[in-house]
Structure formats: C-alpha cells, structure tokens
N, C-alpha and C. Protein backbone atom coordinates (compact mmCIF):
# COMPACT_ATOMS: atom_id res chain seq x y z
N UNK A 1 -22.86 29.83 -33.08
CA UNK A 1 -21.90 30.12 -32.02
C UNK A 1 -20.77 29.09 -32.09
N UNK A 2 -19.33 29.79 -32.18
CA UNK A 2 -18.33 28.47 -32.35
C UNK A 2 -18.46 28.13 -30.64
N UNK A 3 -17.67 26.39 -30.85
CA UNK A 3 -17.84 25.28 -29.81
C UNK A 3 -16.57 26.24 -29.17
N UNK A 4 -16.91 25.70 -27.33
CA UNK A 4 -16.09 26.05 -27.02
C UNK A 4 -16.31 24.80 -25.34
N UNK A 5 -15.25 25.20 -24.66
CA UNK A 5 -14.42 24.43 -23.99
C UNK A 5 -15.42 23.85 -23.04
N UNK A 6 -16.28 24.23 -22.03
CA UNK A 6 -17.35 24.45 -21.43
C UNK A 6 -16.47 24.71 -19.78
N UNK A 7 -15.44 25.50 -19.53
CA UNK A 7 -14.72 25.99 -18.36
C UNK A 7 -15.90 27.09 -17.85
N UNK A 8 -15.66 27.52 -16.95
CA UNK A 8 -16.42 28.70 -16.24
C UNK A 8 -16.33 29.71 -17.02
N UNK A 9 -14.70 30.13 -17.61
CA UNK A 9 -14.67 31.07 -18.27
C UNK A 9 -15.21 30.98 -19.38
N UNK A 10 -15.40 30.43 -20.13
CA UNK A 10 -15.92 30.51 -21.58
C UNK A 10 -17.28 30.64 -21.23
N UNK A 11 -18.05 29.79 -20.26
CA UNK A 11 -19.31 29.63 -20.77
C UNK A 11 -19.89 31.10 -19.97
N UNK A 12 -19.41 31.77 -19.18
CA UNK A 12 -19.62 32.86 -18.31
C UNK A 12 -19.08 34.24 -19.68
N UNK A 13 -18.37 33.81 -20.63
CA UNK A 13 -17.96 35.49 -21.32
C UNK A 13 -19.05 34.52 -22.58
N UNK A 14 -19.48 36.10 -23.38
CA UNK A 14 -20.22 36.11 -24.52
C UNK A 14 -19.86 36.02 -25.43
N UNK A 15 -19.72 35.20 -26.62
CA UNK A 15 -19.09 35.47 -27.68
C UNK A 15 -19.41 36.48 -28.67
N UNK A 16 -18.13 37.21 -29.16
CA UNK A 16 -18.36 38.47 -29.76
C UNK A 16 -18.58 38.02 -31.05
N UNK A 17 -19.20 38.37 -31.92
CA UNK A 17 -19.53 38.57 -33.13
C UNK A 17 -18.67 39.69 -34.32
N UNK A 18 -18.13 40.38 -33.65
CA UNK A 18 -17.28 42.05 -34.10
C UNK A 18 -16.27 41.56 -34.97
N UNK A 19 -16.15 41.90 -35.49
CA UNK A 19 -14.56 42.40 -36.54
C UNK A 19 -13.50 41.93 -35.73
N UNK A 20 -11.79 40.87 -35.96
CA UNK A 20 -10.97 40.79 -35.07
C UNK A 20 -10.66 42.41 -35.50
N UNK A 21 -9.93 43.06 -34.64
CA UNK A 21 -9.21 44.67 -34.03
C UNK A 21 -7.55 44.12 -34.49
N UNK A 22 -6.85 44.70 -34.78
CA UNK A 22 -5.57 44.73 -34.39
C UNK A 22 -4.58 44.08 -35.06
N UNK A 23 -4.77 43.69 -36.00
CA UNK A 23 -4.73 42.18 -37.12
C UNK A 23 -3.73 43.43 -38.23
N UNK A 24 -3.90 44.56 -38.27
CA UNK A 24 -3.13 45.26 -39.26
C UNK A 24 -1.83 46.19 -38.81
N UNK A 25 -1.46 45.82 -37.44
CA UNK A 25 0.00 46.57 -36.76
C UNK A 25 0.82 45.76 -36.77
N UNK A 26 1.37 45.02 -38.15
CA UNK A 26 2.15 44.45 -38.05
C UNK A 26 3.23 45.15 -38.67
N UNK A 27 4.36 44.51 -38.27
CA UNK A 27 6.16 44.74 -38.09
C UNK A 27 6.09 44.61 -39.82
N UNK A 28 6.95 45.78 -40.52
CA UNK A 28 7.32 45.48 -42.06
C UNK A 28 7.68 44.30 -42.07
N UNK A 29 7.72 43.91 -43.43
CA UNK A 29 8.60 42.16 -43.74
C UNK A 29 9.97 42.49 -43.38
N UNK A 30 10.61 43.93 -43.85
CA UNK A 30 11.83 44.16 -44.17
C UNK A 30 12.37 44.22 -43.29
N UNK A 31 11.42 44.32 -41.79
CA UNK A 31 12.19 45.23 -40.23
C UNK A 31 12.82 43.77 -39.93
N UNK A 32 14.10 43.80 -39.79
CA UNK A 32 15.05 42.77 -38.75
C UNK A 32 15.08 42.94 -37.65
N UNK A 33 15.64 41.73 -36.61
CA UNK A 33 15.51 42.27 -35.28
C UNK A 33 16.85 42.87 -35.10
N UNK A 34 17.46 43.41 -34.07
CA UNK A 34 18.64 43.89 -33.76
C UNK A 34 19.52 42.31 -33.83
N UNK A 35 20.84 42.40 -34.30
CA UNK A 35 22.14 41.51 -34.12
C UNK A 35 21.67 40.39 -33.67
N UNK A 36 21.61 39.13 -33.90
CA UNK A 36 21.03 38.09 -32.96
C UNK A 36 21.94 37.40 -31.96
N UNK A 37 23.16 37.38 -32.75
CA UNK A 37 24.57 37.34 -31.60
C UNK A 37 24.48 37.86 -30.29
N UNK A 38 23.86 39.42 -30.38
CA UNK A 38 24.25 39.74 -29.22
C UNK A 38 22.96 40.05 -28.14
N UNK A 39 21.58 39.21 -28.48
CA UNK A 39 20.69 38.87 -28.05
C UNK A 39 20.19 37.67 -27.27
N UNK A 40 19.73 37.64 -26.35
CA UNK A 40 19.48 37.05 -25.46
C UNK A 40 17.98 37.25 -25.04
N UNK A 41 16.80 36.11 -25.04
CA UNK A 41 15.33 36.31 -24.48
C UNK A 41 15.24 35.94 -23.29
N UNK A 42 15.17 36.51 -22.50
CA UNK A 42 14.95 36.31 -20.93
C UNK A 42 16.18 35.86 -20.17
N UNK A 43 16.92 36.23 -20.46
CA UNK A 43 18.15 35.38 -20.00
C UNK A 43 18.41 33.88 -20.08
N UNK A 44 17.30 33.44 -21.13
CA UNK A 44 17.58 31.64 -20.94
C UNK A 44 17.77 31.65 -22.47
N UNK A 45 17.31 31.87 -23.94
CA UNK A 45 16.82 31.70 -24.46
C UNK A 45 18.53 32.42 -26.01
N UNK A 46 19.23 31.74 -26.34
CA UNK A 46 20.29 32.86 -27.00
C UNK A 46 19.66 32.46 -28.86
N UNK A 47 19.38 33.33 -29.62
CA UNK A 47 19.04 33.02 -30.95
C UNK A 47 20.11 32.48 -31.83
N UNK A 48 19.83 31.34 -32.48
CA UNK A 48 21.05 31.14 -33.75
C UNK A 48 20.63 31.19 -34.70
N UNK A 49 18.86 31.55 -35.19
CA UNK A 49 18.62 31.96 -36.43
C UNK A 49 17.44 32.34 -36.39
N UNK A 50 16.88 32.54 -37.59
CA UNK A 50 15.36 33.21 -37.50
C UNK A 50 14.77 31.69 -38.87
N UNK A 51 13.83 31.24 -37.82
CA UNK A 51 13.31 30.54 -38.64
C UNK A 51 11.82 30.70 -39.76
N UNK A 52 11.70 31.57 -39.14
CA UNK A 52 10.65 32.25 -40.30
C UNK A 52 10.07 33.80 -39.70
N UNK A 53 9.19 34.40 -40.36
CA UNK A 53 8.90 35.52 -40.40
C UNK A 53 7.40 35.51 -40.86
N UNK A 54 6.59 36.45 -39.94
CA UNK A 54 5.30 36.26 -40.64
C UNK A 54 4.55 37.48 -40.27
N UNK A 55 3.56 38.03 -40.74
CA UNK A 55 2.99 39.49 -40.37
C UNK A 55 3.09 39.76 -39.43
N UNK A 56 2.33 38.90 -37.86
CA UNK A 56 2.91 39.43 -36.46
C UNK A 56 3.88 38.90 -35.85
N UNK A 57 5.04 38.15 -36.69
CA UNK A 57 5.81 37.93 -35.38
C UNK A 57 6.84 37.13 -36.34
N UNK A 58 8.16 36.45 -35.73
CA UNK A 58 8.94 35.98 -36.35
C UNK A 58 9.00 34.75 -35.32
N UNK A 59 10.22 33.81 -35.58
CA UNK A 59 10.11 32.59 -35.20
C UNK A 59 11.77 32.22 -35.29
N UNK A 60 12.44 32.02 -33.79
CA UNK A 60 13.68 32.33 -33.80
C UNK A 60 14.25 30.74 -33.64
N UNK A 61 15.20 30.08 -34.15
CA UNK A 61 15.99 28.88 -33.24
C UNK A 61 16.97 29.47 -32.30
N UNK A 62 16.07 28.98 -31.35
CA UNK A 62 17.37 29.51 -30.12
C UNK A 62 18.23 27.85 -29.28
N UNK A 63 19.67 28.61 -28.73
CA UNK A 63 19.79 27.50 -27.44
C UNK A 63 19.49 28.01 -26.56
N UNK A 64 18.62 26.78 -25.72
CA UNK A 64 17.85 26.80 -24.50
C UNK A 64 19.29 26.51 -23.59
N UNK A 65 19.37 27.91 -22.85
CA UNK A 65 20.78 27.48 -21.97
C UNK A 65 20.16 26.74 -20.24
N UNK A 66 19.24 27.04 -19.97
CA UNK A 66 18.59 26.10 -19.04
C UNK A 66 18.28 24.75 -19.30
N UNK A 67 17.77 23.92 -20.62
CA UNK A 67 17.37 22.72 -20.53
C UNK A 67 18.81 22.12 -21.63
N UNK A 68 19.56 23.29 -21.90
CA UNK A 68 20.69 22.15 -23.19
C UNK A 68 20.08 22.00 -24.04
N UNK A 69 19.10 22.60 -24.88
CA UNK A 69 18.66 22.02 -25.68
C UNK A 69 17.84 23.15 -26.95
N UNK A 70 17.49 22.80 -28.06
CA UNK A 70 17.23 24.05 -29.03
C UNK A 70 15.63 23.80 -28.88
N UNK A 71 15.11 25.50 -28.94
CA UNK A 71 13.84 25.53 -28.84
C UNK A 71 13.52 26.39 -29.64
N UNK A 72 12.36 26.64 -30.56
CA UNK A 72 11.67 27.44 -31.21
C UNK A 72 11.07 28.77 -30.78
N UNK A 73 11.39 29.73 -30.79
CA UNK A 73 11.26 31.22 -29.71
C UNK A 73 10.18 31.92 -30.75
N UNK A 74 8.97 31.98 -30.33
CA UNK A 74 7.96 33.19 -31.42
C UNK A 74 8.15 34.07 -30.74
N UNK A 75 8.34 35.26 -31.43
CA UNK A 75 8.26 36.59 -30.94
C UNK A 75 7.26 37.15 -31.21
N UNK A 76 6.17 37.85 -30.58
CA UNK A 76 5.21 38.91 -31.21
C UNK A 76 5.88 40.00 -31.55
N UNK A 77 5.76 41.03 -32.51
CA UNK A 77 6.20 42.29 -33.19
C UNK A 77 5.31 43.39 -33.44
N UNK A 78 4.27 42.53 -33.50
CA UNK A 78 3.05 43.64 -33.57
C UNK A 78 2.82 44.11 -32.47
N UNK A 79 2.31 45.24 -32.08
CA UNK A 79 2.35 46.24 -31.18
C UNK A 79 1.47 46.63 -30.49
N UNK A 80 0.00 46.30 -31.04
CA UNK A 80 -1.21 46.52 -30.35
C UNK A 80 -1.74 45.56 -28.75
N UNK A 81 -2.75 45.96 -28.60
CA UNK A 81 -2.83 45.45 -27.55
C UNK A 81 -3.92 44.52 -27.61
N UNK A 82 -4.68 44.04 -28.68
CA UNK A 82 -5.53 43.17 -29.10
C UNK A 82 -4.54 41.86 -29.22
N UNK A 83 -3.61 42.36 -30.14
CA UNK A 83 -2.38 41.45 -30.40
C UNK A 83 -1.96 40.81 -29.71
N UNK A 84 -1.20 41.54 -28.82
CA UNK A 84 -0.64 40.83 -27.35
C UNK A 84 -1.45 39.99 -26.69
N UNK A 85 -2.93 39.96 -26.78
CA UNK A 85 -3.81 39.61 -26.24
C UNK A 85 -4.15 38.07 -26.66
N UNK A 86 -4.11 38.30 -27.87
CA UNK A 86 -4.20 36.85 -28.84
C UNK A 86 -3.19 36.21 -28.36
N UNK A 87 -1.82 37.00 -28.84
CA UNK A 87 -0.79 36.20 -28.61
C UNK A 87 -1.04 35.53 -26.58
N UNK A 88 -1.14 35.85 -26.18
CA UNK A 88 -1.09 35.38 -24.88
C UNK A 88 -1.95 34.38 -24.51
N UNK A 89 -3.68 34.44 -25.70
CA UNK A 89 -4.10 33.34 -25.47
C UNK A 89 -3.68 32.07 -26.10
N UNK A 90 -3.05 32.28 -27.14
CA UNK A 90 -2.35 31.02 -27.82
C UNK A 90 -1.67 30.67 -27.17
N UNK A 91 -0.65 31.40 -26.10
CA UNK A 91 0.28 30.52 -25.47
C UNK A 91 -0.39 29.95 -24.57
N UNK A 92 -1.43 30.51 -23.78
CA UNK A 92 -2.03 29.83 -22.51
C UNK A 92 -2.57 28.49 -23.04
N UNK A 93 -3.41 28.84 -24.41
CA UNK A 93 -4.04 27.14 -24.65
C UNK A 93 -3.58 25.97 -25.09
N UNK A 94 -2.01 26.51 -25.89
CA UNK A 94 -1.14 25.61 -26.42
C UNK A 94 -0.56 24.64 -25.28
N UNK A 95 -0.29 25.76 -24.21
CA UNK A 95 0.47 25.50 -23.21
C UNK A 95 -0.55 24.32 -22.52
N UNK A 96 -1.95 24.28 -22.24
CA UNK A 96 -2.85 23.46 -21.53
C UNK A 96 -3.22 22.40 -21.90
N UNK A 97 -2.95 22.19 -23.59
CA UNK A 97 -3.52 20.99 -24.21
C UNK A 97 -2.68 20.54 -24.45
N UNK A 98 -2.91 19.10 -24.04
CA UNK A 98 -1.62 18.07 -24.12
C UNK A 98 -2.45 17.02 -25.66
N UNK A 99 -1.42 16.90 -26.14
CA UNK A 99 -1.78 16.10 -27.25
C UNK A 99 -0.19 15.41 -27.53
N UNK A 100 0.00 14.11 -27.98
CA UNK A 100 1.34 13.85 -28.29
C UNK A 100 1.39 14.36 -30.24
N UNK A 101 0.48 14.70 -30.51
CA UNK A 101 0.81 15.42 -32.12
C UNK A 101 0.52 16.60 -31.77
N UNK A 102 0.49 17.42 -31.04
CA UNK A 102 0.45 19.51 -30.92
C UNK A 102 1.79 19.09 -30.10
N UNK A 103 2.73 20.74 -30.58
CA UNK A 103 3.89 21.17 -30.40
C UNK A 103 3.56 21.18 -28.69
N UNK A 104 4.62 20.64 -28.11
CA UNK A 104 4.59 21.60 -26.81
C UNK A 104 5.03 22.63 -26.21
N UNK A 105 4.77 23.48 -25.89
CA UNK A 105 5.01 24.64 -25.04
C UNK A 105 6.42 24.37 -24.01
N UNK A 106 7.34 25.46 -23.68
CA UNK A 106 8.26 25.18 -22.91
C UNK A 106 7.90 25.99 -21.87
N UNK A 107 7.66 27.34 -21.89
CA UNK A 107 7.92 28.53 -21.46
C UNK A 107 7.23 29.88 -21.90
N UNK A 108 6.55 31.03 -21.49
CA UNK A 108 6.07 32.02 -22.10
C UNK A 108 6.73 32.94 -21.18
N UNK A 109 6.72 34.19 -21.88
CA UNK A 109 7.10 35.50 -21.04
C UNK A 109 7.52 36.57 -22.03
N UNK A 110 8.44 37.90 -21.46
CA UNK A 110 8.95 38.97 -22.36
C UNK A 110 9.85 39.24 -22.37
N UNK A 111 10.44 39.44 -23.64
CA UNK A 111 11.80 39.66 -24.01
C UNK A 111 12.08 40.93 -23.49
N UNK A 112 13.27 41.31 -23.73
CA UNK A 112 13.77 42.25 -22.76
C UNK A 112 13.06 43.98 -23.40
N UNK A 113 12.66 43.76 -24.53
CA UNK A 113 12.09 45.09 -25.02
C UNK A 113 10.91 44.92 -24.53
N UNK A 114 10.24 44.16 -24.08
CA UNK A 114 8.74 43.94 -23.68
C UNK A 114 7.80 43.18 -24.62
N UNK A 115 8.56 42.38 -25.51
CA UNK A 115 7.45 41.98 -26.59
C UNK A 115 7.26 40.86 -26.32
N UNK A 116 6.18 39.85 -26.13
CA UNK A 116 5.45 38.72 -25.67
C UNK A 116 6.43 37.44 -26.46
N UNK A 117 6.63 36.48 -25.80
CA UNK A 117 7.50 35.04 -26.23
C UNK A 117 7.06 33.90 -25.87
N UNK A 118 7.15 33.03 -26.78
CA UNK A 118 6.62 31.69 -26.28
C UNK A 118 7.63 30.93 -26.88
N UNK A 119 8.30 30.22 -26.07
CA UNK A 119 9.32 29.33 -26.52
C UNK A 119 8.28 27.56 -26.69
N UNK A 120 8.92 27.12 -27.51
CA UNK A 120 8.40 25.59 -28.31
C UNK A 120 9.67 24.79 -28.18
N UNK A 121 9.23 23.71 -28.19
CA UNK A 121 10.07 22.34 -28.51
C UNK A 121 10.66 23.02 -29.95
N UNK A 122 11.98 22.59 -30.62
CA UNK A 122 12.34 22.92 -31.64
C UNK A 122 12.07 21.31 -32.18
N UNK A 123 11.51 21.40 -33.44
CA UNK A 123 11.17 20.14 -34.30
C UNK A 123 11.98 19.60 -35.45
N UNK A 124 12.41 20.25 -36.12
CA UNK A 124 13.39 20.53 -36.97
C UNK A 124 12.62 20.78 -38.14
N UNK A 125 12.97 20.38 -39.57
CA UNK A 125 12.35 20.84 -40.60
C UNK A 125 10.66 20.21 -41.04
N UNK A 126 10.00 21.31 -41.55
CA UNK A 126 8.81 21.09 -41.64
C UNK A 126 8.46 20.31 -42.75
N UNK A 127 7.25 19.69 -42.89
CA UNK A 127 6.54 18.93 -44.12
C UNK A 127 6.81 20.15 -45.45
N UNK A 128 6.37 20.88 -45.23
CA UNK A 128 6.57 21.69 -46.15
C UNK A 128 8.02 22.12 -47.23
N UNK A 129 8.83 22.02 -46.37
CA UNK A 129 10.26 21.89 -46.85
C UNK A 129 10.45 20.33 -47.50
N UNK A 130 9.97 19.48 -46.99
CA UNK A 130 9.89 18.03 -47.28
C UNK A 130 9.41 18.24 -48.94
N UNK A 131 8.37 18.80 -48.79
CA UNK A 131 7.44 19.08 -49.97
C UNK A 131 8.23 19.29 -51.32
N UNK A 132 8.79 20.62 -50.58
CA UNK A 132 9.56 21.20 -51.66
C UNK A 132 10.45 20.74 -52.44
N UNK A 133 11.17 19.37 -51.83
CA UNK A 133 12.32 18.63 -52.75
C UNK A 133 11.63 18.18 -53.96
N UNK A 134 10.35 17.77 -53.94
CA UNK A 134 9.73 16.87 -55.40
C UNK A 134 10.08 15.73 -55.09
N UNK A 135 10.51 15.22 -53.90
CA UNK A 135 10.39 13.91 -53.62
C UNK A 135 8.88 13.35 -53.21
N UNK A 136 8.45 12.19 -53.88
CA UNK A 136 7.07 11.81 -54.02
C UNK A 136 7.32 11.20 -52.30
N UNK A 137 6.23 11.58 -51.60
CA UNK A 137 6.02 10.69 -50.24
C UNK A 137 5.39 9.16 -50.25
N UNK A 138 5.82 8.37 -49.91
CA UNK A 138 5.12 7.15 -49.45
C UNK A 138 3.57 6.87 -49.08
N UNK A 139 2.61 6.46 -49.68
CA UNK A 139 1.26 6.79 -49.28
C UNK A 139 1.08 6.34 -47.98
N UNK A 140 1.62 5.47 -47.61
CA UNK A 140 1.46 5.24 -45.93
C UNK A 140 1.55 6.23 -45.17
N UNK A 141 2.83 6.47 -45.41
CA UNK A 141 3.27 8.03 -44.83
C UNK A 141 2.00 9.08 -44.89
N UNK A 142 1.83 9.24 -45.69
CA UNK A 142 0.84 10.28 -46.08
C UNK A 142 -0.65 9.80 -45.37
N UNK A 143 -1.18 8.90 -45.29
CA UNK A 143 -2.10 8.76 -44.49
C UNK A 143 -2.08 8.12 -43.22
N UNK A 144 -0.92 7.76 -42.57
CA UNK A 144 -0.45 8.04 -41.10
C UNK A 144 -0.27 9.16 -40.45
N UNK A 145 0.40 10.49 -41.34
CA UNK A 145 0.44 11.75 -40.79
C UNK A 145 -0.91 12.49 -40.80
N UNK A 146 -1.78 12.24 -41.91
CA UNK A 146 -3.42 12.80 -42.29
C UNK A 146 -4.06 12.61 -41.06
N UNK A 147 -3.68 11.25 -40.57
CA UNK A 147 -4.49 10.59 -39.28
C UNK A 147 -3.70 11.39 -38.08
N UNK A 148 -2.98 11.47 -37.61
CA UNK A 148 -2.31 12.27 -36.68
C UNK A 148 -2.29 13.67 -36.88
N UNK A 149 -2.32 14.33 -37.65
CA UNK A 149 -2.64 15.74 -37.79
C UNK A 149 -4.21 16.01 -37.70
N UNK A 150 -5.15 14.87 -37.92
CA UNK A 150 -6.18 15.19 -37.73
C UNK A 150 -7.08 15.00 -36.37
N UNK A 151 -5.98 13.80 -35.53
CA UNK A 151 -6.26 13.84 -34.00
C UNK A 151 -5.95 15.08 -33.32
N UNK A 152 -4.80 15.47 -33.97
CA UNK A 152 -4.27 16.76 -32.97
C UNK A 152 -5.44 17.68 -33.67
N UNK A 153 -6.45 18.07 -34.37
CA UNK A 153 -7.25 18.75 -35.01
C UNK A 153 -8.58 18.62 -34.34
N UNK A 154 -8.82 17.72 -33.55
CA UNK A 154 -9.41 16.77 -33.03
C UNK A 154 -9.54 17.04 -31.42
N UNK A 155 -8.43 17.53 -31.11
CA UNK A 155 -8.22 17.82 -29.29
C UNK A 155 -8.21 18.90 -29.63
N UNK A 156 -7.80 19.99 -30.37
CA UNK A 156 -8.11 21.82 -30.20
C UNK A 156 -9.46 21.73 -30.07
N UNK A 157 -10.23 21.13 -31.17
CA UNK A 157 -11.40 21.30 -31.64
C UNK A 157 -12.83 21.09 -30.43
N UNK A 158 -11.75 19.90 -29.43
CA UNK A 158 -12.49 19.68 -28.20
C UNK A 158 -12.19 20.52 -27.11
N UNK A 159 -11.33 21.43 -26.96
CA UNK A 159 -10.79 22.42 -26.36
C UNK A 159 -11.36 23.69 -26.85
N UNK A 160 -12.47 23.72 -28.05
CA UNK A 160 -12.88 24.78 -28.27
C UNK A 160 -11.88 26.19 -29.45
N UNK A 161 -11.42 25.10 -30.18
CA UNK A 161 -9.74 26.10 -30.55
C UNK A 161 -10.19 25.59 -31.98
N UNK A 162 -10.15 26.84 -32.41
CA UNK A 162 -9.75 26.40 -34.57
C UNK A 162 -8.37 26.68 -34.44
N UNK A 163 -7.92 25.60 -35.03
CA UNK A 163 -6.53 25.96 -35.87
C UNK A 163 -6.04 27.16 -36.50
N UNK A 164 -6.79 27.64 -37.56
CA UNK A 164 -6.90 28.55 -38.68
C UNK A 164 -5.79 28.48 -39.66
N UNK A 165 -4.82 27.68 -39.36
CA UNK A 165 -3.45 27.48 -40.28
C UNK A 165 -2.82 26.29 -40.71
N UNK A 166 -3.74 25.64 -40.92
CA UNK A 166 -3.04 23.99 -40.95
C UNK A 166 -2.89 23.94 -42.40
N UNK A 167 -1.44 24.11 -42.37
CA UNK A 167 -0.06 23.70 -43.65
C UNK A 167 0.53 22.85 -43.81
N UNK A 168 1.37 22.69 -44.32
CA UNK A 168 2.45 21.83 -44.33
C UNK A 168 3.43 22.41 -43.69
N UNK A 169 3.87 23.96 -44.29
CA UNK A 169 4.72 24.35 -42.81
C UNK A 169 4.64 24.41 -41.33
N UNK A 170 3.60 24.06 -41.04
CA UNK A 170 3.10 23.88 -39.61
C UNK A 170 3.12 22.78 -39.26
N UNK A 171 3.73 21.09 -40.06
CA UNK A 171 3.40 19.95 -39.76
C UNK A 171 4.94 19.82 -39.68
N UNK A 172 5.73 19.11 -38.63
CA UNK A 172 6.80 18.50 -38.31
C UNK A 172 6.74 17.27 -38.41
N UNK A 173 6.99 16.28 -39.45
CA UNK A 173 7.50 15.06 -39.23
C UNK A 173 8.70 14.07 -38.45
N UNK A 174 8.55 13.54 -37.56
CA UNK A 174 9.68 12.92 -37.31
C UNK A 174 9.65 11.22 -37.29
N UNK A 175 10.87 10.64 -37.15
CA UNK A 175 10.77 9.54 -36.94
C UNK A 175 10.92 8.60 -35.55
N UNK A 176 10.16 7.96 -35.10
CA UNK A 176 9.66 7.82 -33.56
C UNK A 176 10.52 6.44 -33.84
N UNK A 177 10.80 5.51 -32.47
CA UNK A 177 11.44 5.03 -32.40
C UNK A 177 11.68 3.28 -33.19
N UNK A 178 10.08 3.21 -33.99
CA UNK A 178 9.79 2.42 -34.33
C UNK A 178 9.91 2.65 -35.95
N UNK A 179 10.64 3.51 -36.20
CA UNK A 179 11.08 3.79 -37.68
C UNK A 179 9.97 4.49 -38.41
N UNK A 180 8.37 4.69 -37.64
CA UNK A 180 7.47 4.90 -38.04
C UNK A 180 7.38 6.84 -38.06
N UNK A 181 6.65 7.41 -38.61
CA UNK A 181 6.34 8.81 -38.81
C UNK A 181 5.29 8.99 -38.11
N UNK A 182 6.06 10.90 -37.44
CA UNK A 182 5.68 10.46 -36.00
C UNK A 182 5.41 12.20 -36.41
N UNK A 183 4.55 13.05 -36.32
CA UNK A 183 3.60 13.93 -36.96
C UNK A 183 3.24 15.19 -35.33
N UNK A 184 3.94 16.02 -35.72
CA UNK A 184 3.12 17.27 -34.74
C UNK A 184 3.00 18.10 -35.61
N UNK A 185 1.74 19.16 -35.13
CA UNK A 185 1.02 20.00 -36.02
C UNK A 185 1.42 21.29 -34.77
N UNK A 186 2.20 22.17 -35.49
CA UNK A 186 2.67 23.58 -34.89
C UNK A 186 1.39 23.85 -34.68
C-alpha cells in the first residue's frame, strides 16, 4: 500500500489498486491554443508564451496583472473527468505543501472555456536547458542541488505524494542571495 498522509481523508478512502482511467484524452501535440494575444485566464492571468507542451496540458508564461509579476499558467487540455480530477488534486497538494525547494502555487481555477488552471511562481529557465549548453556544471553545484531536490522529494514523500517526474526540466535553479544555488523541483 503506497504511504500516505495520515489526514482523515486518506486514512478513511481505500486505496484503489485499478488501472489509472483517463490518461489517453489527451489534446494532439499539433492542437494550439487560440491567439494568445487575445487571451486572457480569469481575468488576471494575460499569456506571453507557451512554455512547454505535454500530453495533458500545456504550460503558459503569463503577466500576473494582479501581483505585477510573471507566473507559470498550466492548463489542463485533456477532457475527461478522471483528468480534471488529478489535475485538481495536484493543485490542492502543491498548493498545501510548503517546502522552500517545491514550486509554489499562486492561484487555481478555470479559464474561460472551462478548462482547469493552476498558476505557479514563474522560475525562469530549467536545469535541463542548463544541460543542454554542454557546459560542464560545478560538482558543488551538482551536489547542493541533488541535496535540495531530494529534500523537496522528501516533504511530498511525507505528504504521501510520488513525484513521478523528477527531470531536469522540472528542476529550476536559481541564485539565492548568497551567490549560492538555490534549487526548486516543479
């Protein structure tokens, strides 16, 4: 039985054993969203790019016209209702666990077509892009972020949460004020 949180709710529902449902209604690669110019998520949220794309959902940079500031907008695309379902628990648990290496949560809700949103801190470019130059990393570096990606691995895990995606595109490096590398795990 995977670990889980020990809340009322968890320890009161059964864990299913079944097949995940719903995992195959996803949005073509090819489908774009409508104009992003002339889009707007909830009235707070305006897109200036699409930062990635993935079977259920895409991943927008928006400006946050309420806080001044750019935030990371996931969209769900997939259509089912298992889907929506997931998606809603990721935002609820992202949203509950505080970790200073997990992304934080700004905001959840639905875009104006009805499709589920969770706006994020925008981080800027990922480890993974880092990767990609062929620039060799610093071994410090590399086992300062190992250690911080693995605390934040560390609080899901005590929250009852697998990851299931831990990349390099999912790891944001930044530099904290002490010149040191300073590591959240999307």
């Amino acid at each position: 039985e995977p670990a889980r949180c020990g809340c009322h709710e968890c320890v009161s529902t059964p864990v299913s054993l079944a097949p995940a449902q719903g995992w195959t209604e996803f949005a073509r690669p090819d489908e774009k969203l409508h104009d992003l110019g002339e889009m707007v998520v909830d009235e707070r949220f305006h897109p200036i790019k699409e930062l990635g794309r993935g079977g259920m959902g895409c991943v927008l940079l928006c400006e946050d016209r309420v806080l001044r500031s750019h935030a990371a907008v996931k969209i769900l695309l997939a259509q089912g209702r298992e889907s929506r379902q997931r998606f809603r628990e990721e935002a609820t648990l992202l949203a509950n666990i505080r970790h200073p290496h997990l992304v934080h949560v700004l905001t959840v809700g639905e875009t104006e077509a009805g499709a589920p949103y969770m706006a994020m801190e925008h981080l800027g470019a990922n480890l993974g892009e880092r990767v990609a130059t062929g620039e060799p990393l610093p071994w410090r570096e590399v086992v300062e972020s190992a250690g911080q990606v693995a605390a934040a691995l560390a609080a899901l895990h005590r929250a009852g949460v697998i990851h299931r995606d831990v990349k390099p595109g999912n790891i944001v490096a930044l530099r904290g004020v002490t010149g040191r590398t300073f590591v959240k795990l999307i």
